[in-house]
PDB file of N, CA and C in Angstrom:
ATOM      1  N   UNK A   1      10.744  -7.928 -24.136  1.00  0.00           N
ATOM      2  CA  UNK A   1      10.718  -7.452 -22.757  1.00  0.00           C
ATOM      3  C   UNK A   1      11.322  -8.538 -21.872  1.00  0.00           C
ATOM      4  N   UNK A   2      12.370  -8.552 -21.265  1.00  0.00           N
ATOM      5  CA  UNK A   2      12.941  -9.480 -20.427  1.00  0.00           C
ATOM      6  C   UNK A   2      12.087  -9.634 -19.233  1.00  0.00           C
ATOM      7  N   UNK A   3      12.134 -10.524 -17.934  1.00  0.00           N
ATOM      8  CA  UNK A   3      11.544 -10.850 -17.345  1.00  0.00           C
ATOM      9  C   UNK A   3      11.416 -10.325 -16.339  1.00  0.00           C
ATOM     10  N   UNK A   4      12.242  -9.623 -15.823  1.00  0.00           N
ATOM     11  CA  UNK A   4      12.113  -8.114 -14.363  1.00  0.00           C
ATOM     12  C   UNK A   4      11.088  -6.980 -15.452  1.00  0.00           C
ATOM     13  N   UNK A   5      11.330  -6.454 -16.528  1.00  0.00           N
ATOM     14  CA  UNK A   5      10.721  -5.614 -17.219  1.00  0.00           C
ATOM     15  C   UNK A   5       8.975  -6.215 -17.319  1.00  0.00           C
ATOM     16  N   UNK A   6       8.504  -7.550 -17.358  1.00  0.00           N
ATOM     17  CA  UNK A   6       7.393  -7.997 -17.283  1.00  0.00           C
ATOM     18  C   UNK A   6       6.694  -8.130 -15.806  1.00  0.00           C
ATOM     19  N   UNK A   7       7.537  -8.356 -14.715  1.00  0.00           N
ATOM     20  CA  UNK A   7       7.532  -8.439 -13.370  1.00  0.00           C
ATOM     21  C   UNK A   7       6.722  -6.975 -12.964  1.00  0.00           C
ATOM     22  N   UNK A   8       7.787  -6.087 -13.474  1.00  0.00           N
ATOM     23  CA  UNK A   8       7.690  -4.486 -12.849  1.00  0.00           C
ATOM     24  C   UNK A   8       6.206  -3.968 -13.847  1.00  0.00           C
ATOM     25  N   UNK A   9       6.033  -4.695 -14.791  1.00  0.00           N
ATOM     26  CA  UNK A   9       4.613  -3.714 -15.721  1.00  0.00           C
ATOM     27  C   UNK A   9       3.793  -4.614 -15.395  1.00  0.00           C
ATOM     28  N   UNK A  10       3.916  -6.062 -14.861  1.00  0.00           N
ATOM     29  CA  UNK A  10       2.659  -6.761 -14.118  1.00  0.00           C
ATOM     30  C   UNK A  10       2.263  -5.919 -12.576  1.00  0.00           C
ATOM     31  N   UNK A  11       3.389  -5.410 -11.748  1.00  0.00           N
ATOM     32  CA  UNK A  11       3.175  -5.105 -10.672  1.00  0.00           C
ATOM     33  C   UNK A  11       2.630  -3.850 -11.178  1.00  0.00           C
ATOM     34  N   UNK A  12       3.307  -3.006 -11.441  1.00  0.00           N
ATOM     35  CA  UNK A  12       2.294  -1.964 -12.240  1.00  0.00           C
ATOM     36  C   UNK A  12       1.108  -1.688 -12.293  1.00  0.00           C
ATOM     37  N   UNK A  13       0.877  -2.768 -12.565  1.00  0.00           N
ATOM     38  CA  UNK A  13      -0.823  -3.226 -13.506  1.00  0.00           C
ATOM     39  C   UNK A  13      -1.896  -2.927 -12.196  1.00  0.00           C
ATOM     40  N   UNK A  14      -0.833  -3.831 -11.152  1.00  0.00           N
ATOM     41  CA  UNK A  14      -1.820  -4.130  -9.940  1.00  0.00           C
ATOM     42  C   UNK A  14      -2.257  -3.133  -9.250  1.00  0.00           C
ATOM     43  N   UNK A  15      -0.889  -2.536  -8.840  1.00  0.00           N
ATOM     44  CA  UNK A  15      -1.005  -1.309  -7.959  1.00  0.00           C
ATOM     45  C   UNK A  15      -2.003   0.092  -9.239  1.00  0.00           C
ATOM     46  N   UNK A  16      -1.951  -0.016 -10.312  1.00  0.00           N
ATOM     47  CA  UNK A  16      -2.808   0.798 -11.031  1.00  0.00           C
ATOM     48  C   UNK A  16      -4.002   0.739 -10.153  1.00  0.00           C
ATOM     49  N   UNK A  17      -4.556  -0.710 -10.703  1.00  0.00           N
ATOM     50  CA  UNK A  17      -5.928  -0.786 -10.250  1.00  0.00           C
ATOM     51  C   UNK A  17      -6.645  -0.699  -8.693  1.00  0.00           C
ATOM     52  N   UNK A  18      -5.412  -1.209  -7.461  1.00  0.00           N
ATOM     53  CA  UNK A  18      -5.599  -0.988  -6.276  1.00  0.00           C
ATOM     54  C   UNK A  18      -5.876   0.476  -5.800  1.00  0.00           C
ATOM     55  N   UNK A  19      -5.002   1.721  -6.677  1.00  0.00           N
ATOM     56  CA  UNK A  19      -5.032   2.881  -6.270  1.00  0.00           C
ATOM     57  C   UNK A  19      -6.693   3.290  -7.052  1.00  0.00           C
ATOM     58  N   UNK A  20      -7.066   2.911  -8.532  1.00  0.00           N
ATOM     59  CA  UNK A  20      -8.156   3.289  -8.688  1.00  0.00           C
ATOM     60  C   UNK A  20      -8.967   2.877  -7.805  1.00  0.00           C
ATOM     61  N   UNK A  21      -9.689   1.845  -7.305  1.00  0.00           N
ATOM     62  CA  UNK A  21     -10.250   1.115  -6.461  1.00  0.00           C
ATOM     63  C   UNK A  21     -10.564   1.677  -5.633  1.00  0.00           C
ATOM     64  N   UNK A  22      -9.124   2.455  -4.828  1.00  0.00           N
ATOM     65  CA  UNK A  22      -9.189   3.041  -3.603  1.00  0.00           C
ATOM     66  C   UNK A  22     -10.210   4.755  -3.906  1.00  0.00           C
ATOM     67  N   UNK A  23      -9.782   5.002  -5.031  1.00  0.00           N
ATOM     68  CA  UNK A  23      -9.969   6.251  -5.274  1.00  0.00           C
ATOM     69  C   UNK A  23     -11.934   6.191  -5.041  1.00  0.00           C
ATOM     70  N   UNK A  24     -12.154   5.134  -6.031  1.00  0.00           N
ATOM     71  CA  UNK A  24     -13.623   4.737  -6.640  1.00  0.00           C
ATOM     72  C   UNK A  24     -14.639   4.841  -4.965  1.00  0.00           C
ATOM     73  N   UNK A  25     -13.948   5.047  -4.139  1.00  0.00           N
ATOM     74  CA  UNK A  25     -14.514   5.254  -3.056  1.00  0.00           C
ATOM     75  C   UNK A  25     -14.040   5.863  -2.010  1.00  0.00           C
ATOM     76  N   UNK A  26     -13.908   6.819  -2.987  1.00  0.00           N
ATOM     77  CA  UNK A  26     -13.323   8.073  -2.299  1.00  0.00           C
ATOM     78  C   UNK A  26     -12.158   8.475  -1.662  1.00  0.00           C
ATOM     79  N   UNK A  27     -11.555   7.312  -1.791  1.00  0.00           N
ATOM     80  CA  UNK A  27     -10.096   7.560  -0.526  1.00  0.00           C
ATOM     81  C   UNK A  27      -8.845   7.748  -1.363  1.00  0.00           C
ATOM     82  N   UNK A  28      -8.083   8.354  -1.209  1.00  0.00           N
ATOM     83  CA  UNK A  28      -6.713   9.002  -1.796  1.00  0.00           C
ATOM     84  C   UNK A  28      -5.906   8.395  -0.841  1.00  0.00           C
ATOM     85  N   UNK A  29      -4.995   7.745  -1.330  1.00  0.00           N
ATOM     86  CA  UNK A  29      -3.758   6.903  -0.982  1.00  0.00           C
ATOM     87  C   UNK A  29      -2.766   7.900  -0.243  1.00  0.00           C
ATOM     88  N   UNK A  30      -2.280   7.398   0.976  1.00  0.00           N
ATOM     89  CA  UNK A  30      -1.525   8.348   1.643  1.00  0.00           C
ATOM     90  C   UNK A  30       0.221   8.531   0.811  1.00  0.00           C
ATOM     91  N   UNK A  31       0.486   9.120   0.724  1.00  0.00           N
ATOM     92  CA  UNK A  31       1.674   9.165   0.415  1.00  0.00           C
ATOM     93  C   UNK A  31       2.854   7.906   1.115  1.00  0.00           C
ATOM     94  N   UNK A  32       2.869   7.633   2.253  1.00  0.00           N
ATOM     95  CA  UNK A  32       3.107   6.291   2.424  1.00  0.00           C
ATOM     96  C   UNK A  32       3.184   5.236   1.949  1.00  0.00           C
ATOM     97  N   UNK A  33       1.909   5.105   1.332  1.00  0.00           N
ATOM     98  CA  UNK A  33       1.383   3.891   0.900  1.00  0.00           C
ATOM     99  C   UNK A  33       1.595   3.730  -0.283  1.00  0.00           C
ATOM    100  N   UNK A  34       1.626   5.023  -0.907  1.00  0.00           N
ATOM    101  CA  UNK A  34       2.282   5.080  -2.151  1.00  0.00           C
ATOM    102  C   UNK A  34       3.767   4.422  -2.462  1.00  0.00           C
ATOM    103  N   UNK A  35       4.109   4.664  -1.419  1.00  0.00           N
ATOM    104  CA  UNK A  35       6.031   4.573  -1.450  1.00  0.00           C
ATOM    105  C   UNK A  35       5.915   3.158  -1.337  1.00  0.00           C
ATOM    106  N   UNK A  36       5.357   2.396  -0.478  1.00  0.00           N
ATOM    107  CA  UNK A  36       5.197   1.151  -0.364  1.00  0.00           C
ATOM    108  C   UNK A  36       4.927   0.120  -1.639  1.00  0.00           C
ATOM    109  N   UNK A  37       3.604   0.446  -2.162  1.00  0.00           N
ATOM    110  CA  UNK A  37       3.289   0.244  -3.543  1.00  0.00           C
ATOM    111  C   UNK A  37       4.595   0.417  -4.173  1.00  0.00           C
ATOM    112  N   UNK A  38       5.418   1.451  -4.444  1.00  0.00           N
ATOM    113  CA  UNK A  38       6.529   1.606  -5.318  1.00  0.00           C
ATOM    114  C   UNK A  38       7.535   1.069  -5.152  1.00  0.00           C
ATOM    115  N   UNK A  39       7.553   0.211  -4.171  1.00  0.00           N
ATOM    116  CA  UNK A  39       8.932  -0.524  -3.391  1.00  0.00           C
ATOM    117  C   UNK A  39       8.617  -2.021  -4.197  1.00  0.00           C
ATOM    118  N   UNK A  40       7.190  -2.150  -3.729  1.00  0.00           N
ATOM    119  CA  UNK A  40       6.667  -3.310  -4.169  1.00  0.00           C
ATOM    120  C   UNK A  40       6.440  -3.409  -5.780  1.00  0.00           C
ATOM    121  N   UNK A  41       6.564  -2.102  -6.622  1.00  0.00           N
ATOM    122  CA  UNK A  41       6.730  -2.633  -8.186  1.00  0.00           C
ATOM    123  C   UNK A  41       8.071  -2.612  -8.946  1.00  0.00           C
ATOM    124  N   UNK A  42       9.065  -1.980  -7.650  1.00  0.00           N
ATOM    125  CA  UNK A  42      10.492  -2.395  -8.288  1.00  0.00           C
ATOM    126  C   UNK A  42      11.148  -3.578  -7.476  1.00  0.00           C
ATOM    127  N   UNK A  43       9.996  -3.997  -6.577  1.00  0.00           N
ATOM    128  CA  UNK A  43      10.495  -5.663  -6.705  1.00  0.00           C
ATOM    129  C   UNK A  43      11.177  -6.055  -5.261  1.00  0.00           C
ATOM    130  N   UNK A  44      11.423  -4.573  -4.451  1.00  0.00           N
ATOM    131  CA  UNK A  44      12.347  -4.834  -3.074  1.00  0.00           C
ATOM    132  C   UNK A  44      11.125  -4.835  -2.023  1.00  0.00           C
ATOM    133  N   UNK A  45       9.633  -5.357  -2.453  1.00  0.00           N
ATOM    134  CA  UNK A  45       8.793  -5.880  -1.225  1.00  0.00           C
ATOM    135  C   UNK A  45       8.193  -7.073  -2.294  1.00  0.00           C
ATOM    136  N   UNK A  46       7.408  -8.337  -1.541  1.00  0.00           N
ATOM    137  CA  UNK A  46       6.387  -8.997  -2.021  1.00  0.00           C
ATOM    138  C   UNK A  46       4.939  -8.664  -2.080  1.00  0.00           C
ATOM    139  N   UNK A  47       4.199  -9.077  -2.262  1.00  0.00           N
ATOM    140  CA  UNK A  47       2.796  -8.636  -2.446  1.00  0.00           C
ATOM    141  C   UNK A  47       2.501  -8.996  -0.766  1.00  0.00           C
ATOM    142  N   UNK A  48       3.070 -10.288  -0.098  1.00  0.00           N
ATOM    143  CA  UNK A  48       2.866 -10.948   1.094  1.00  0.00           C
ATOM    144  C   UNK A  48       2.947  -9.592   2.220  1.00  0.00           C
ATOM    145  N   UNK A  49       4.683  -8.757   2.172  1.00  0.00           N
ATOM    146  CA  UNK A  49       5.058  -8.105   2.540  1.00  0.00           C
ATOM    147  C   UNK A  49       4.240  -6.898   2.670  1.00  0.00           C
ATOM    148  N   UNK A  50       4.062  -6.504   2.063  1.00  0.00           N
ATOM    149  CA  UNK A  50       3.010  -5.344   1.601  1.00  0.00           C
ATOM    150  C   UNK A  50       1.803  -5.376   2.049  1.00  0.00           C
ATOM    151  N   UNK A  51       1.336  -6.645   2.077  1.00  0.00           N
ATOM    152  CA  UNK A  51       0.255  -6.746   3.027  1.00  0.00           C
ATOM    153  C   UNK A  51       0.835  -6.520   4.383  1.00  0.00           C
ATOM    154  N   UNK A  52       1.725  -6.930   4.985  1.00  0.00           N
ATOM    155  CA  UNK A  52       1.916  -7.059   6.192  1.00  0.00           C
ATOM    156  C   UNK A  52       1.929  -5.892   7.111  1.00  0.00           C
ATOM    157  N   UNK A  53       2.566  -5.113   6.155  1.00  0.00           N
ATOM    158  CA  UNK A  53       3.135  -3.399   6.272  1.00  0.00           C
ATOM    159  C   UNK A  53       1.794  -2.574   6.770  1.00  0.00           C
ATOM    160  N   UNK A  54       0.803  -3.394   5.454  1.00  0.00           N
ATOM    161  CA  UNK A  54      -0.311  -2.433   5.804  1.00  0.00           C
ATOM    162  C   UNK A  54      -1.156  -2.438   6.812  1.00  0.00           C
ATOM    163  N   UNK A  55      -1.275  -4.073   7.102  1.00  0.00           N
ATOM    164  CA  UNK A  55      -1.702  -4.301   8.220  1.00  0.00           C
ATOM    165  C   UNK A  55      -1.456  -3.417   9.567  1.00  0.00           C
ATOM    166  N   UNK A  56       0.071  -3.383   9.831  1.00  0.00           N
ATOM    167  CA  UNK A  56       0.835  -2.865  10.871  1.00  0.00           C
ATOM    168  C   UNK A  56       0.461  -1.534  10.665  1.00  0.00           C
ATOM    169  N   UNK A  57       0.475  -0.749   9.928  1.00  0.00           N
ATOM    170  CA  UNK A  57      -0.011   0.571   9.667  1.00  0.00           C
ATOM    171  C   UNK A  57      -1.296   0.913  10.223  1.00  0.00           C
ATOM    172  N   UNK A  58      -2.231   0.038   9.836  1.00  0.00           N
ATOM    173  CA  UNK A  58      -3.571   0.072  10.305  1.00  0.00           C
ATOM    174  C   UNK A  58      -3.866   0.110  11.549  1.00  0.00           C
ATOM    175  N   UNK A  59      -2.989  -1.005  12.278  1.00  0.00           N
ATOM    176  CA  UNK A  59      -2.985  -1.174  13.727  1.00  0.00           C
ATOM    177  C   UNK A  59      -2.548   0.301  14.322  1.00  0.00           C
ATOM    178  N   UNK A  60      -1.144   0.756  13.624  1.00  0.00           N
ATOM    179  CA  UNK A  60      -0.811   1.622  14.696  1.00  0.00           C
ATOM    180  C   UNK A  60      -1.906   3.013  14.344  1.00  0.00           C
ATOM    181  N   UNK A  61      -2.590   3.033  13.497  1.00  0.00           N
ATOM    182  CA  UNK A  61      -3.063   4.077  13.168  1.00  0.00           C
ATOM    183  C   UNK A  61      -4.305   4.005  14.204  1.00  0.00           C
ATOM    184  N   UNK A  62      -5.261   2.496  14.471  1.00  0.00           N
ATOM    185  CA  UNK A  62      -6.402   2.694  15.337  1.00  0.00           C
ATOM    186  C   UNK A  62      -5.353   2.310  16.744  1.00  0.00           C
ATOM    187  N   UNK A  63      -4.557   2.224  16.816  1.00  0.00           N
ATOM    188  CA  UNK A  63      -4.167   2.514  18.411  1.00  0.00           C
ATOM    189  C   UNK A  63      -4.366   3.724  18.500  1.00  0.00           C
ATOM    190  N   UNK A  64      -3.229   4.646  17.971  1.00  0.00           N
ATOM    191  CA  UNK A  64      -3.146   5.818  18.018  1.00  0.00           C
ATOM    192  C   UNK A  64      -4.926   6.754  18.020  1.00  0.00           C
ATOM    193  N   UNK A  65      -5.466   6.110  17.374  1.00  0.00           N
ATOM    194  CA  UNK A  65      -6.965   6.786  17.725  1.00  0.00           C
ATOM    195  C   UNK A  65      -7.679   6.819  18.812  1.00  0.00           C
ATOM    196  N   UNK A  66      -7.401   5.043  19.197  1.00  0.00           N
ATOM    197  CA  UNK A  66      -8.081   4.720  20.341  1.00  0.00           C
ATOM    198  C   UNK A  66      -7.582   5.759  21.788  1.00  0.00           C
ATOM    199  N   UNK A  67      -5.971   5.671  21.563  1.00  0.00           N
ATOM    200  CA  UNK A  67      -5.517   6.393  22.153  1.00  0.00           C
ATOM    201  C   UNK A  67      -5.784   7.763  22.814  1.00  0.00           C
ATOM    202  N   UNK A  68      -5.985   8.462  21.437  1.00  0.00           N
ATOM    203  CA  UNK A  68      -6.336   9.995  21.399  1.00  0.00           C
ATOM    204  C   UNK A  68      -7.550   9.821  21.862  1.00  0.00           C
ATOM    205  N   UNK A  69      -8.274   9.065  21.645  1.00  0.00           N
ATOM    206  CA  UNK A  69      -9.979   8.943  22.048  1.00  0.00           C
ATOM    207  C   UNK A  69      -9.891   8.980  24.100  1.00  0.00           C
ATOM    208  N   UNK A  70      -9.234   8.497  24.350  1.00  0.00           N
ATOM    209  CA  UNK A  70      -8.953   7.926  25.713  1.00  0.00           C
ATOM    210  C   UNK A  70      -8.765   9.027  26.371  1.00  0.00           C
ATOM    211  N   UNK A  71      -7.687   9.770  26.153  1.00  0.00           N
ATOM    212  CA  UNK A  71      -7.404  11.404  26.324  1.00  0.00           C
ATOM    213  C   UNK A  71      -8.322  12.236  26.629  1.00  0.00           C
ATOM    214  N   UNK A  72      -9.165  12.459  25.427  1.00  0.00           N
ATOM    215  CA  UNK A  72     -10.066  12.876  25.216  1.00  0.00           C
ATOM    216  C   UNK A  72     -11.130  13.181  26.153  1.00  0.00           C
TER     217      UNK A  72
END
């Protein structure tokens, strides 16, 4: 197995267990996040990156709540 081929079935590995994890308590991975994860096991995000993404996601997601809440 050359060394991108060990890279991509280590990242693999990870995102396996992050999505079980997620599942193990109930939550189903948005399709988003999925794509993200998949960016990140063929190697065109870092693990750093990926955090970052999600972060930003998170944010705009409780703005957008807070938001709608405000409306409301």
């Amino acid at each position: 197995m050359d060394l991108l081929t060990e890279q991509q079935a280590s990242r693999h590995k990870v995102v396996r267990q992050a999505v079980a994890n997620l599942q193990a308590r109930g939550i189903t991975p948005r399709p988003a996040v999925l794509a993200l994860y998949d960016r990140y096991v063929h190697g065109e995000l870092s693990r750093a990156q990926v955090g970052a993404l999600m972060r930003q996601r998170a944010t705009n997601i409780l703005r957008a709540a807070k938001s709608g809440a405000e409306r409301a």
